[in-house]
N, C-alpha and C. Protein backbone atom coordinates (compact mmCIF):
# COMPACT_ATOMS: atom_id res chain seq x y z
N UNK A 1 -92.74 -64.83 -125.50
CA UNK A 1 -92.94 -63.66 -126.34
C UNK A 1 -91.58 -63.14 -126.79
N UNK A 2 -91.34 -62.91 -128.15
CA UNK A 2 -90.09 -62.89 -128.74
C UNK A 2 -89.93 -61.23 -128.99
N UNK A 3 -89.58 -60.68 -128.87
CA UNK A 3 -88.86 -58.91 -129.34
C UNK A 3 -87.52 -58.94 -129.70
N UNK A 4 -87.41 -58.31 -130.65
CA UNK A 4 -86.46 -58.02 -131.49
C UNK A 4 -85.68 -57.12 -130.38
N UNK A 5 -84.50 -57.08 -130.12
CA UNK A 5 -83.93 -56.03 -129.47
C UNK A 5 -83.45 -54.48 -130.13
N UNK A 6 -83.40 -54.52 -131.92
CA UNK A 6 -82.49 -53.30 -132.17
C UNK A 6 -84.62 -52.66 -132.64
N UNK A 7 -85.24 -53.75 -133.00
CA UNK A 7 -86.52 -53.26 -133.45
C UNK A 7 -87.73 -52.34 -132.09
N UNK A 8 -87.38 -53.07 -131.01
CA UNK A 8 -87.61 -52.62 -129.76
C UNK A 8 -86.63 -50.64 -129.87
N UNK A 9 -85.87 -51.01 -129.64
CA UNK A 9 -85.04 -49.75 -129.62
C UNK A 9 -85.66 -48.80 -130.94
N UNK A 10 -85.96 -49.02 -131.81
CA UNK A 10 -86.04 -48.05 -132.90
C UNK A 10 -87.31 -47.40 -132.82
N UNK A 11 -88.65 -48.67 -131.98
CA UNK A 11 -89.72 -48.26 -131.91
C UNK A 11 -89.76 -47.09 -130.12
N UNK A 12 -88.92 -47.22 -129.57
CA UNK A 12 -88.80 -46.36 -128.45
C UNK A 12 -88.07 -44.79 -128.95
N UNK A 13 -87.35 -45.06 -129.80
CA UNK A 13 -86.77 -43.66 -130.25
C UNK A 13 -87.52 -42.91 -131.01
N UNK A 14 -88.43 -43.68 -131.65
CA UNK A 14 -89.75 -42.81 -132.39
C UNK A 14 -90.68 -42.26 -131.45
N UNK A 15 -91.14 -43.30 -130.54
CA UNK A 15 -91.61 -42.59 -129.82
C UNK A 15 -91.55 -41.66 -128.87
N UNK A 16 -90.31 -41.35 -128.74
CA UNK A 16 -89.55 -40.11 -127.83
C UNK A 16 -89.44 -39.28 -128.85
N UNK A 17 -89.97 -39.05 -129.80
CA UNK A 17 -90.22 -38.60 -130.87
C UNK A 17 -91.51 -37.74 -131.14
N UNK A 18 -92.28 -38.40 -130.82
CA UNK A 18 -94.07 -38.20 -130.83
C UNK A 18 -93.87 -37.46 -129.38
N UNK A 19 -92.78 -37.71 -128.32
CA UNK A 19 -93.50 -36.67 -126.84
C UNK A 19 -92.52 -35.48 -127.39
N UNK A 20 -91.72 -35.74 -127.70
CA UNK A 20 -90.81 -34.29 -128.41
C UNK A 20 -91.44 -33.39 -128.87
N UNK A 21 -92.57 -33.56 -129.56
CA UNK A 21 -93.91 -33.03 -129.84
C UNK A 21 -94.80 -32.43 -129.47
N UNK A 22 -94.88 -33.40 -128.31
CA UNK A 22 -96.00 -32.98 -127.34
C UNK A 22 -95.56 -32.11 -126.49
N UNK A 23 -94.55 -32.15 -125.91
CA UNK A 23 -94.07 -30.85 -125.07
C UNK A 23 -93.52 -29.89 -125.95
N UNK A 24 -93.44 -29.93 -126.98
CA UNK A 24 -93.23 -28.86 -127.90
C UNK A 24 -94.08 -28.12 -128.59
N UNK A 25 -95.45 -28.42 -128.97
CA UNK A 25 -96.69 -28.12 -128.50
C UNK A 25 -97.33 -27.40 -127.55
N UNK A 26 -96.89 -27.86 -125.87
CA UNK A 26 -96.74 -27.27 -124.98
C UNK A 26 -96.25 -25.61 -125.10
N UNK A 27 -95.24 -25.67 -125.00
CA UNK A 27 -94.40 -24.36 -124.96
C UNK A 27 -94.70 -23.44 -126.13
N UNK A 28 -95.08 -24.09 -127.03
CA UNK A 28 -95.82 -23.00 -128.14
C UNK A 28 -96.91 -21.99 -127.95
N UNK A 29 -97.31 -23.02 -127.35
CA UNK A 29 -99.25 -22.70 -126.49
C UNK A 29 -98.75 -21.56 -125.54
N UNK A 30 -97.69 -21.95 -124.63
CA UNK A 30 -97.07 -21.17 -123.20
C UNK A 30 -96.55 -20.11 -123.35
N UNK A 31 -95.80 -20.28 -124.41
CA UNK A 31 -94.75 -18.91 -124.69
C UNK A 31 -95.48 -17.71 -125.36
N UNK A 32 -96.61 -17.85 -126.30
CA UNK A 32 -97.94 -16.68 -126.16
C UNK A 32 -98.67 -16.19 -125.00
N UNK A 33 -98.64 -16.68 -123.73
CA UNK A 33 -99.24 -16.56 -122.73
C UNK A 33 -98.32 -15.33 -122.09
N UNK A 34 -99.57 -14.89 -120.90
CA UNK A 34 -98.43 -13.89 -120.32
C UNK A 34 -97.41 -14.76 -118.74
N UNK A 35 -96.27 -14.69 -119.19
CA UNK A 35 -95.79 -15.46 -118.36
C UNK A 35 -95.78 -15.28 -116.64
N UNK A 36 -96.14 -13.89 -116.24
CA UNK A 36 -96.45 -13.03 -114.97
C UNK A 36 -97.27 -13.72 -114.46
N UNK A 37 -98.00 -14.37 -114.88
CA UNK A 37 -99.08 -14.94 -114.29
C UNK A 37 -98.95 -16.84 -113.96
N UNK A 38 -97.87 -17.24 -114.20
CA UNK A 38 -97.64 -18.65 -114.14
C UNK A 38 -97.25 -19.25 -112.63
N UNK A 39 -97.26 -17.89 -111.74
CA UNK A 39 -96.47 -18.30 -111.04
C UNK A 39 -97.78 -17.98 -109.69
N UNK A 40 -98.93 -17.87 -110.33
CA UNK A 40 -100.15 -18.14 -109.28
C UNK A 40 -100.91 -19.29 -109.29
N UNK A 41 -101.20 -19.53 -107.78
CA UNK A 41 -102.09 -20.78 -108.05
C UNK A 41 -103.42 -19.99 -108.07
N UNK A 42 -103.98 -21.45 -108.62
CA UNK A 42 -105.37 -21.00 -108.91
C UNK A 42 -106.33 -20.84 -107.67
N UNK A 43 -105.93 -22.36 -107.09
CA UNK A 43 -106.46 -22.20 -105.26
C UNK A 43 -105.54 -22.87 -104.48
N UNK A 44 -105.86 -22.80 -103.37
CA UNK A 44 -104.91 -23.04 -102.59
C UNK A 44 -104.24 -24.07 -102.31
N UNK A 45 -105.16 -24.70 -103.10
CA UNK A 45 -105.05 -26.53 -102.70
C UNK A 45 -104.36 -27.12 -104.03
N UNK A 46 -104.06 -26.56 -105.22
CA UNK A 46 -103.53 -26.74 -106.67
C UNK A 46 -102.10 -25.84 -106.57
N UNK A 47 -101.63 -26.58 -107.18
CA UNK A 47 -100.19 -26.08 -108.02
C UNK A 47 -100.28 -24.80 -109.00
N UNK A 48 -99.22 -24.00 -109.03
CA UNK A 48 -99.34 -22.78 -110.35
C UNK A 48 -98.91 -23.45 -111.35
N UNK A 49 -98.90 -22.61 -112.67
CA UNK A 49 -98.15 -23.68 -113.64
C UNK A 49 -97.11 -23.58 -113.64
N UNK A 50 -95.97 -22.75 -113.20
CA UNK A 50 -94.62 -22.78 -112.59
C UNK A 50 -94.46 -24.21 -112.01
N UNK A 51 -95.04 -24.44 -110.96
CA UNK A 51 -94.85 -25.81 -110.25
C UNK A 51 -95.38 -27.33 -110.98
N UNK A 52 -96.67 -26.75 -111.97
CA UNK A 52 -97.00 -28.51 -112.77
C UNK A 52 -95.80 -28.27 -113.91
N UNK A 53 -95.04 -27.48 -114.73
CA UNK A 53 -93.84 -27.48 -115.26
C UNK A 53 -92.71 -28.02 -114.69
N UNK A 54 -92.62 -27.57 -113.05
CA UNK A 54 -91.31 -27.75 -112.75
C UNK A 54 -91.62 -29.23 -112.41
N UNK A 55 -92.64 -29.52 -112.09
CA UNK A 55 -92.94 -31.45 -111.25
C UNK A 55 -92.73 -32.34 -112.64
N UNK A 56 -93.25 -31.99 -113.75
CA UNK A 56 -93.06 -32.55 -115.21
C UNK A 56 -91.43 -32.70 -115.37
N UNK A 57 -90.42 -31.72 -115.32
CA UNK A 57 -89.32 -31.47 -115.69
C UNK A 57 -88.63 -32.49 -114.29
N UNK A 58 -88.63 -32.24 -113.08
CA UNK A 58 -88.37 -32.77 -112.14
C UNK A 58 -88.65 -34.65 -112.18
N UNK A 59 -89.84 -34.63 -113.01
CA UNK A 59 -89.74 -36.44 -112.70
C UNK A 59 -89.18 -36.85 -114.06
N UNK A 60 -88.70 -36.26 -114.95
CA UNK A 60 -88.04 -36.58 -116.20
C UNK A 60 -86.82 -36.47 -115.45
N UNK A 61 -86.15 -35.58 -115.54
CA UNK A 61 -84.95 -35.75 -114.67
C UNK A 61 -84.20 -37.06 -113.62
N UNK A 62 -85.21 -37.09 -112.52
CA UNK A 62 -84.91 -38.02 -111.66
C UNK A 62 -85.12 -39.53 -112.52
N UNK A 63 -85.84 -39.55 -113.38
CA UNK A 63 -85.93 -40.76 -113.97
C UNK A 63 -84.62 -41.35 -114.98
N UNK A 64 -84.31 -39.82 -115.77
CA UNK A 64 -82.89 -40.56 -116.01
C UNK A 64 -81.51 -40.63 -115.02
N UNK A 65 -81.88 -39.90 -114.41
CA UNK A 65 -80.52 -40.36 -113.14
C UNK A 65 -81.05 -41.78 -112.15
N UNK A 66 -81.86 -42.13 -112.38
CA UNK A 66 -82.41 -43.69 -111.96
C UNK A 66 -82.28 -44.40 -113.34
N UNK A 67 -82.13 -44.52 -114.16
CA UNK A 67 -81.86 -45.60 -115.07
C UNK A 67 -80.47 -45.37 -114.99
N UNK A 68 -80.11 -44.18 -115.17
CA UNK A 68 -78.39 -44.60 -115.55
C UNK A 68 -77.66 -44.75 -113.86
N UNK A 69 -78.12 -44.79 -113.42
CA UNK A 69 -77.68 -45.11 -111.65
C UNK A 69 -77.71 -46.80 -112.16
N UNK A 70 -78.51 -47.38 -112.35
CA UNK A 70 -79.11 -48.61 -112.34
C UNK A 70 -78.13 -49.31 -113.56
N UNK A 71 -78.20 -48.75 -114.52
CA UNK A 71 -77.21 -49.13 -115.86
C UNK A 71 -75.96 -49.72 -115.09
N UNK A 72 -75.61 -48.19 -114.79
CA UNK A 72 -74.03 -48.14 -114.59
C UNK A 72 -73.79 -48.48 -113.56
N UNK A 73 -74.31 -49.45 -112.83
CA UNK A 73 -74.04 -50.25 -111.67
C UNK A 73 -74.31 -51.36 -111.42
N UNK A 74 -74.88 -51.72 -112.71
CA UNK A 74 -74.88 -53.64 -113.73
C UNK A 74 -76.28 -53.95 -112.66
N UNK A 75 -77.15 -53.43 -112.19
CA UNK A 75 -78.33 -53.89 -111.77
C UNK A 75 -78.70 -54.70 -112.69
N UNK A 76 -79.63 -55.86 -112.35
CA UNK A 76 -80.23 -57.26 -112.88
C UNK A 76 -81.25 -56.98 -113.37
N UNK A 77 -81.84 -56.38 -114.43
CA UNK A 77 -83.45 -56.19 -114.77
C UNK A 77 -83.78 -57.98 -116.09
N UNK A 78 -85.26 -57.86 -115.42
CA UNK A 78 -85.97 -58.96 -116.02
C UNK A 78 -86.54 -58.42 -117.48
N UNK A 79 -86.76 -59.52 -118.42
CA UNK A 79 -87.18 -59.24 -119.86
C UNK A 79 -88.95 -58.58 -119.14
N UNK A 80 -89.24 -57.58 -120.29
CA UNK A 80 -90.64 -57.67 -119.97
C UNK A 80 -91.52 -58.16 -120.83
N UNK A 81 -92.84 -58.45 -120.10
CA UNK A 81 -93.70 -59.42 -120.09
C UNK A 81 -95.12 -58.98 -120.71
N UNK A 82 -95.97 -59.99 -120.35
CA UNK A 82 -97.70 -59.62 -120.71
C UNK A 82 -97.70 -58.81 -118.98
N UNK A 83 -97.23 -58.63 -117.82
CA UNK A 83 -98.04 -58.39 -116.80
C UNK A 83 -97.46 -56.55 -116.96
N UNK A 84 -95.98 -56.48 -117.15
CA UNK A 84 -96.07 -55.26 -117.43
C UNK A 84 -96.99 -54.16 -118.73
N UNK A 85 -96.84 -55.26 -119.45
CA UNK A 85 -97.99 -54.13 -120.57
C UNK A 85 -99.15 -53.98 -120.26
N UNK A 86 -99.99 -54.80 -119.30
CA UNK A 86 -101.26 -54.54 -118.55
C UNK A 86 -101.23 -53.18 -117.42
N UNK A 87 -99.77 -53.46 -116.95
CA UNK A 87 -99.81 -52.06 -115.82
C UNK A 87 -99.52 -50.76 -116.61
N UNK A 88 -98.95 -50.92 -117.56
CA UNK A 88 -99.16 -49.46 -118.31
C UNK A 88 -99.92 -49.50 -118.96
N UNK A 89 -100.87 -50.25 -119.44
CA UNK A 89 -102.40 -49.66 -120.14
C UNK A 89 -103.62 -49.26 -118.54
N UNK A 90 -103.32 -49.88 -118.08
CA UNK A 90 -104.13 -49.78 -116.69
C UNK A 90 -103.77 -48.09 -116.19
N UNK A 91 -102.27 -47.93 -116.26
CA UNK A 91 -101.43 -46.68 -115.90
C UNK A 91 -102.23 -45.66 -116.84
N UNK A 92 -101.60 -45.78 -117.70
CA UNK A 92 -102.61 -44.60 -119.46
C UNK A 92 -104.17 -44.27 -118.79
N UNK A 93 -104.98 -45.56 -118.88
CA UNK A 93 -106.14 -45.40 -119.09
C UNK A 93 -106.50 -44.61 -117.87
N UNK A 94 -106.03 -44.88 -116.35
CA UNK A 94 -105.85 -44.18 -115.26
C UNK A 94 -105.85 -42.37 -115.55
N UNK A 95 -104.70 -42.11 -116.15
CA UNK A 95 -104.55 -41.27 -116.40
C UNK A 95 -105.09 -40.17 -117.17
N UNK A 96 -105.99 -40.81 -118.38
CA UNK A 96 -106.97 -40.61 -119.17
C UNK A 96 -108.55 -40.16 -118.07
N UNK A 97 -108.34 -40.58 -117.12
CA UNK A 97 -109.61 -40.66 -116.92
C UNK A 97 -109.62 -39.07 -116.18
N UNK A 98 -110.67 -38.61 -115.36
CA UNK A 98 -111.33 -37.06 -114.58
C UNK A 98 -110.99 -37.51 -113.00
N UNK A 99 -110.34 -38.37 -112.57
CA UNK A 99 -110.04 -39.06 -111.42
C UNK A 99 -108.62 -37.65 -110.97
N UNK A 100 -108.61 -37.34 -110.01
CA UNK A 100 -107.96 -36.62 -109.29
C UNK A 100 -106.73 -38.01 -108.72
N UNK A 101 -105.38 -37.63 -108.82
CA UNK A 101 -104.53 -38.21 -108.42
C UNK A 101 -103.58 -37.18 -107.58
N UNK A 102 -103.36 -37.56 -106.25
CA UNK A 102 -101.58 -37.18 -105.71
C UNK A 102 -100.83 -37.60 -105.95
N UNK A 103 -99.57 -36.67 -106.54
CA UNK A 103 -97.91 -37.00 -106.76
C UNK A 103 -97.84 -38.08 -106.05
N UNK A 104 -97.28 -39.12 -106.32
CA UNK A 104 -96.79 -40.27 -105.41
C UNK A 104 -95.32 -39.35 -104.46
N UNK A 105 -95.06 -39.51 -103.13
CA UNK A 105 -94.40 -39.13 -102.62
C UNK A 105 -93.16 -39.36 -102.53
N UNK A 106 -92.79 -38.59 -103.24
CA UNK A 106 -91.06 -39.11 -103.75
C UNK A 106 -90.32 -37.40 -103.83
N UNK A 107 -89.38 -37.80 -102.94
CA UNK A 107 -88.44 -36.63 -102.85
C UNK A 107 -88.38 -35.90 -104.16
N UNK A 108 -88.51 -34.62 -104.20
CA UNK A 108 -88.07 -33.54 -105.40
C UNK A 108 -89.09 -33.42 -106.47
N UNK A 109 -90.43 -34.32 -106.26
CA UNK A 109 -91.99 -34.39 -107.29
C UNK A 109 -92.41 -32.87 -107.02
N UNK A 110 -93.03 -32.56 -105.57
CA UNK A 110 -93.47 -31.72 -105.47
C UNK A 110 -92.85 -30.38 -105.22
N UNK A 111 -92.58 -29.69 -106.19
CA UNK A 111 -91.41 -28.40 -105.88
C UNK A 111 -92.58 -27.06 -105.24
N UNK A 112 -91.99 -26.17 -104.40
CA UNK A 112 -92.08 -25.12 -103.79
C UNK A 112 -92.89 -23.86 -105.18
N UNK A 113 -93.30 -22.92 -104.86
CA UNK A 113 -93.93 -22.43 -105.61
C UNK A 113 -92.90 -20.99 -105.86
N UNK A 114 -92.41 -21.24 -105.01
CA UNK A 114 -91.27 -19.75 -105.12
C UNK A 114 -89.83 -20.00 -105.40
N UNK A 115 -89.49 -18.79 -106.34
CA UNK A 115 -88.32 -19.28 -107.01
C UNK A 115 -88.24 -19.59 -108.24
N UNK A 116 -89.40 -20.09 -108.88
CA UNK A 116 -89.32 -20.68 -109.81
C UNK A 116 -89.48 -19.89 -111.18
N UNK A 117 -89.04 -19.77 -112.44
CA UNK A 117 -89.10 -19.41 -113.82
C UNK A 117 -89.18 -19.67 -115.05
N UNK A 118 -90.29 -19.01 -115.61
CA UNK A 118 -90.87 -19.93 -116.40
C UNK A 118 -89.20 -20.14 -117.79
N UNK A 119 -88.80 -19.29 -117.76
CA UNK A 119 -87.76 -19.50 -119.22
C UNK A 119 -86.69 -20.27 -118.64
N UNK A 120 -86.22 -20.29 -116.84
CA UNK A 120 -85.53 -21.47 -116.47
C UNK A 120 -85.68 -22.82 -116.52
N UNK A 121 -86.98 -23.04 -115.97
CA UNK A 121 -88.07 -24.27 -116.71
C UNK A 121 -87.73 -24.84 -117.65
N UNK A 122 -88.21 -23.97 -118.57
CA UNK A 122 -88.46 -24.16 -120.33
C UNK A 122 -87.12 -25.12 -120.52
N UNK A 123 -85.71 -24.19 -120.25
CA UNK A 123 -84.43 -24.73 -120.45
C UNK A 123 -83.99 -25.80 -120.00
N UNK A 124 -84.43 -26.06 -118.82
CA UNK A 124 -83.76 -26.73 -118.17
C UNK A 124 -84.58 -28.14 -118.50
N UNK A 125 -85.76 -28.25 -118.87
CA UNK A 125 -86.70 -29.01 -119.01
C UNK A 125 -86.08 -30.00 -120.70
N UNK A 126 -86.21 -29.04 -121.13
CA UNK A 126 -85.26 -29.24 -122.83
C UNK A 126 -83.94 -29.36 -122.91
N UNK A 127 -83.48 -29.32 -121.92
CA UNK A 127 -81.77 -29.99 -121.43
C UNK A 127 -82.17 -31.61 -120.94
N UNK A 128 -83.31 -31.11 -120.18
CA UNK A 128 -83.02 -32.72 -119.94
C UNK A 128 -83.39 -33.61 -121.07
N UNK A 129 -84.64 -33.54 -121.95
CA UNK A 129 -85.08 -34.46 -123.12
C UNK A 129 -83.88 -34.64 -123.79
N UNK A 130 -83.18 -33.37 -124.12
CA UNK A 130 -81.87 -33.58 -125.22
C UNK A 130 -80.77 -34.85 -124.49
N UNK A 131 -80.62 -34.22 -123.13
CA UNK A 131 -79.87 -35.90 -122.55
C UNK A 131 -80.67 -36.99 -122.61
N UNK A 132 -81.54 -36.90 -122.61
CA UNK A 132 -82.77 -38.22 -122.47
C UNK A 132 -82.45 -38.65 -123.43
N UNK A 133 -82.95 -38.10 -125.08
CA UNK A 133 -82.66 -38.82 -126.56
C UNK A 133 -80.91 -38.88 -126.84
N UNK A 134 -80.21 -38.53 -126.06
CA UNK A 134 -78.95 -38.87 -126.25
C UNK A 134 -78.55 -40.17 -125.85
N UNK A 135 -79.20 -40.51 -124.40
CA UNK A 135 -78.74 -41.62 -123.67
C UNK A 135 -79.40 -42.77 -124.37
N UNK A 136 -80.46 -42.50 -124.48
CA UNK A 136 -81.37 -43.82 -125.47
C UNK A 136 -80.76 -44.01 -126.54
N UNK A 137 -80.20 -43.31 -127.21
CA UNK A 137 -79.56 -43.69 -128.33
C UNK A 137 -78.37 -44.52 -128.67
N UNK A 138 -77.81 -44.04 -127.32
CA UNK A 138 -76.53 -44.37 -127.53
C UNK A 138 -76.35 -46.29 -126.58
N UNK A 139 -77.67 -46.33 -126.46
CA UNK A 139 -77.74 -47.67 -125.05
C UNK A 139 -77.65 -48.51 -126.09
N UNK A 140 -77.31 -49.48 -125.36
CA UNK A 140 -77.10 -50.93 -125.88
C UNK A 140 -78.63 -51.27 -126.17
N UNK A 141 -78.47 -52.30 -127.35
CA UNK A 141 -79.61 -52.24 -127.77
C UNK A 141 -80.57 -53.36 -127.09
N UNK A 142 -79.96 -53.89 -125.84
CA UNK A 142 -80.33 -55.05 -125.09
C UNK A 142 -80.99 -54.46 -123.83
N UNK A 143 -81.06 -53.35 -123.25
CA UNK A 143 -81.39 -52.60 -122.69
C UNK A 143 -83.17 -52.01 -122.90
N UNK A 144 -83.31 -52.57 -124.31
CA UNK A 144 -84.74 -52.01 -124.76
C UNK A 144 -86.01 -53.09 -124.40
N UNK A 145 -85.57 -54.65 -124.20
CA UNK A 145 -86.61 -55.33 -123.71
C UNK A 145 -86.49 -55.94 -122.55
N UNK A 146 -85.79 -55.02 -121.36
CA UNK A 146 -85.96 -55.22 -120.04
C UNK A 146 -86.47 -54.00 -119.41
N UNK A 147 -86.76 -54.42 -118.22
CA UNK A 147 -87.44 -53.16 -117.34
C UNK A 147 -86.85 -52.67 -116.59
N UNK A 148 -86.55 -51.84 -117.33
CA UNK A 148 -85.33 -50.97 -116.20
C UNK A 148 -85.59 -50.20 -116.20
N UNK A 149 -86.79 -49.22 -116.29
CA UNK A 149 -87.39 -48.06 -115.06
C UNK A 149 -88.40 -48.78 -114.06
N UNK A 150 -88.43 -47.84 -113.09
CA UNK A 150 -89.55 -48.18 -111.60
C UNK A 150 -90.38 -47.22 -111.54
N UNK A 151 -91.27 -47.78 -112.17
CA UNK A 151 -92.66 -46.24 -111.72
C UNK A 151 -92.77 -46.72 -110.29
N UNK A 152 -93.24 -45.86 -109.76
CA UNK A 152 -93.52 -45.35 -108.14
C UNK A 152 -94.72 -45.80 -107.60
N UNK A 153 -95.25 -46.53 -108.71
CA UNK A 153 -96.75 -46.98 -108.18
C UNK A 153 -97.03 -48.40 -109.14
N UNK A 154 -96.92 -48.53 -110.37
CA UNK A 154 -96.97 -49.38 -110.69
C UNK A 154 -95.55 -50.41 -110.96
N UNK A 155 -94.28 -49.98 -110.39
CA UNK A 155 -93.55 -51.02 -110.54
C UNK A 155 -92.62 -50.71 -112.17
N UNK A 156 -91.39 -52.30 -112.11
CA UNK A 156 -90.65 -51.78 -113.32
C UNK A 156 -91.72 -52.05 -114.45
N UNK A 157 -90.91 -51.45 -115.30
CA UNK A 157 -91.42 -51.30 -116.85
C UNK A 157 -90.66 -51.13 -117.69
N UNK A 158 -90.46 -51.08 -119.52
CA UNK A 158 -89.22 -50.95 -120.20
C UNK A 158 -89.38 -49.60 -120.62
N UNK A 159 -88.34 -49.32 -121.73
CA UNK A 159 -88.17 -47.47 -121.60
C UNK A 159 -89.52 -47.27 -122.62
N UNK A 160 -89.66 -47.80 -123.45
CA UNK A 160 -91.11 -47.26 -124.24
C UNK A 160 -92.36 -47.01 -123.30
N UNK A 161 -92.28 -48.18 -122.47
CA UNK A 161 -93.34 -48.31 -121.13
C UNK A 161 -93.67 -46.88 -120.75
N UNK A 162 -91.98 -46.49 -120.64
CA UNK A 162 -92.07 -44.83 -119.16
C UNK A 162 -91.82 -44.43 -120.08
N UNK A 163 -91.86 -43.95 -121.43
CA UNK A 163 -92.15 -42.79 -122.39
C UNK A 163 -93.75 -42.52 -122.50
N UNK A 164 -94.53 -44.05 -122.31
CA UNK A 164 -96.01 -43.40 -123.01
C UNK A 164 -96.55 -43.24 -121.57
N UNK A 165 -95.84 -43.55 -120.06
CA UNK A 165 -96.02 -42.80 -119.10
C UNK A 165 -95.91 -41.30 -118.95
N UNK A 166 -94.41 -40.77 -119.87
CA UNK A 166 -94.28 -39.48 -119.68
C UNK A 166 -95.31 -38.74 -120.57
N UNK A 167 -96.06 -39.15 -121.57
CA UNK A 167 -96.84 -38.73 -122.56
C UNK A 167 -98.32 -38.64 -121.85
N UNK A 168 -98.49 -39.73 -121.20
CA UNK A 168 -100.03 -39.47 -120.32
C UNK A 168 -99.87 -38.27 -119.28
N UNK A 169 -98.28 -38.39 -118.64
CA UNK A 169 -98.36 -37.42 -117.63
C UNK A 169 -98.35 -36.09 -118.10
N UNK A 170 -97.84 -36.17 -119.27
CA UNK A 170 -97.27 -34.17 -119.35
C UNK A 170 -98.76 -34.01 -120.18
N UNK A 171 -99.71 -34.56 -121.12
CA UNK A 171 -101.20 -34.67 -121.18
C UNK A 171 -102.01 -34.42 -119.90
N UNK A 172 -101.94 -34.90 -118.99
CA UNK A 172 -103.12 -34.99 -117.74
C UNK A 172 -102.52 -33.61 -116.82
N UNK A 173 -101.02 -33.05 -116.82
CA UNK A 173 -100.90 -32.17 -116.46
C UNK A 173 -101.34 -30.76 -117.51
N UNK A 174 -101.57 -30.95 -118.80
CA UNK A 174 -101.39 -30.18 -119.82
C UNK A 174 -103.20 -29.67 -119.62
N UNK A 175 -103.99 -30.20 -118.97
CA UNK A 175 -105.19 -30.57 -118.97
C UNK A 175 -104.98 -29.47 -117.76
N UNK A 176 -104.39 -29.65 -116.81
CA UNK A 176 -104.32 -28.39 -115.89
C UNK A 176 -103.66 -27.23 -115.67
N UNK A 177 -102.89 -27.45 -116.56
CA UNK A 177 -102.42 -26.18 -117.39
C UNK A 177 -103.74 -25.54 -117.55
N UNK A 178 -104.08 -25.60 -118.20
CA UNK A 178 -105.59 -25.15 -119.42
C UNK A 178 -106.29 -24.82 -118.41
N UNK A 179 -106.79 -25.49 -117.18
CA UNK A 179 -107.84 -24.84 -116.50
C UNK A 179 -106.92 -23.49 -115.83
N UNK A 180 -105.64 -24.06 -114.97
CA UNK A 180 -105.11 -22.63 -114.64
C UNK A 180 -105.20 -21.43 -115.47
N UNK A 181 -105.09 -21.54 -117.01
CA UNK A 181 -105.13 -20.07 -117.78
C UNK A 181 -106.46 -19.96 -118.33
């Protein structure tokens, strides 16, 4: 299976494009809301939306300090394949579905409920995308048809892969947003 490498890259920057959107969307919806109230859970056993914000912002984060850890330390990633595009449609459709999932357990997913703010969030959340579309941009364009992120459950994947990951996730969390308010 043949991919273009600069055509690969152009179709990943669009689509960090389309979630630019979607969490921008987000915060439109949020920032009419009364924000006093973000920082309750609904029950005891669920997250406030303080915490599904900060877990959204938190695994964007850690994900680019794991690729560029990995970059900038000449790690070996493989071209990807037919088996990875099956684990992220399998991943999506997962995600799509009314199926209750736990954070996979990975240091710094699940943040504390106290402390947290919604306009620190907001910022800090939109600091990281702005480094995110900086770093993609600026990558080698050989970088776009190997797998060099590691989802936590399904394994590596390439960066378009863990964009329409971040798009199912901040969706399936956006979904509990909505019931919290």
């Amino acid at each position: 299976m043949f991919v273009n490498k600069s055509v690969q890259k152009a179709k990943t920057l669009e689509y960090f494009g389309k979630i630019e959107d979607q969490l921008n969307t987000l915060w439109n919806n949020l920032d009419t809301r009364d924000v006093e109230s973000f920082g309750v859970k609904p029950t005891t056993d669920t997250w406030s939306i303080l915490q599904i914000l900060e877990h959204l912002r938190q695994s964007e984060e850690l994900s680019l300090k794991y690729i560029k850890y990995k970059i900038d330390n000449n790690a070996r990633f493989r071209k990807t394949g037919f088996s990875e595009s099956l684990k992220i449609k399998t991943l999506v459709r997962a995600f799509k579905s009314e199926r209750k999932f736990k954070a996979p357990d990975v240091n710094g997913l699940s943040p504390q409920n106290e402390g947290l703010s919604y306009d620190e969030i907001k910022q800090k959340y939109t600091d990281i995308r702005s480094d995110f579309k900086s770093y993609l941009s600026g990558l080698d364009d050989s970088y776009f048809i190997l797998n060099v992120y590691k989802h936590p459950i399904i394994g590596r994947i390439n960066l378009l892969q863990m964009l329409k990951f971040f798009e199912v996730h901040v969706s399936r969390h956006r979904k509990q947003i909505e019931r919290a308010l």
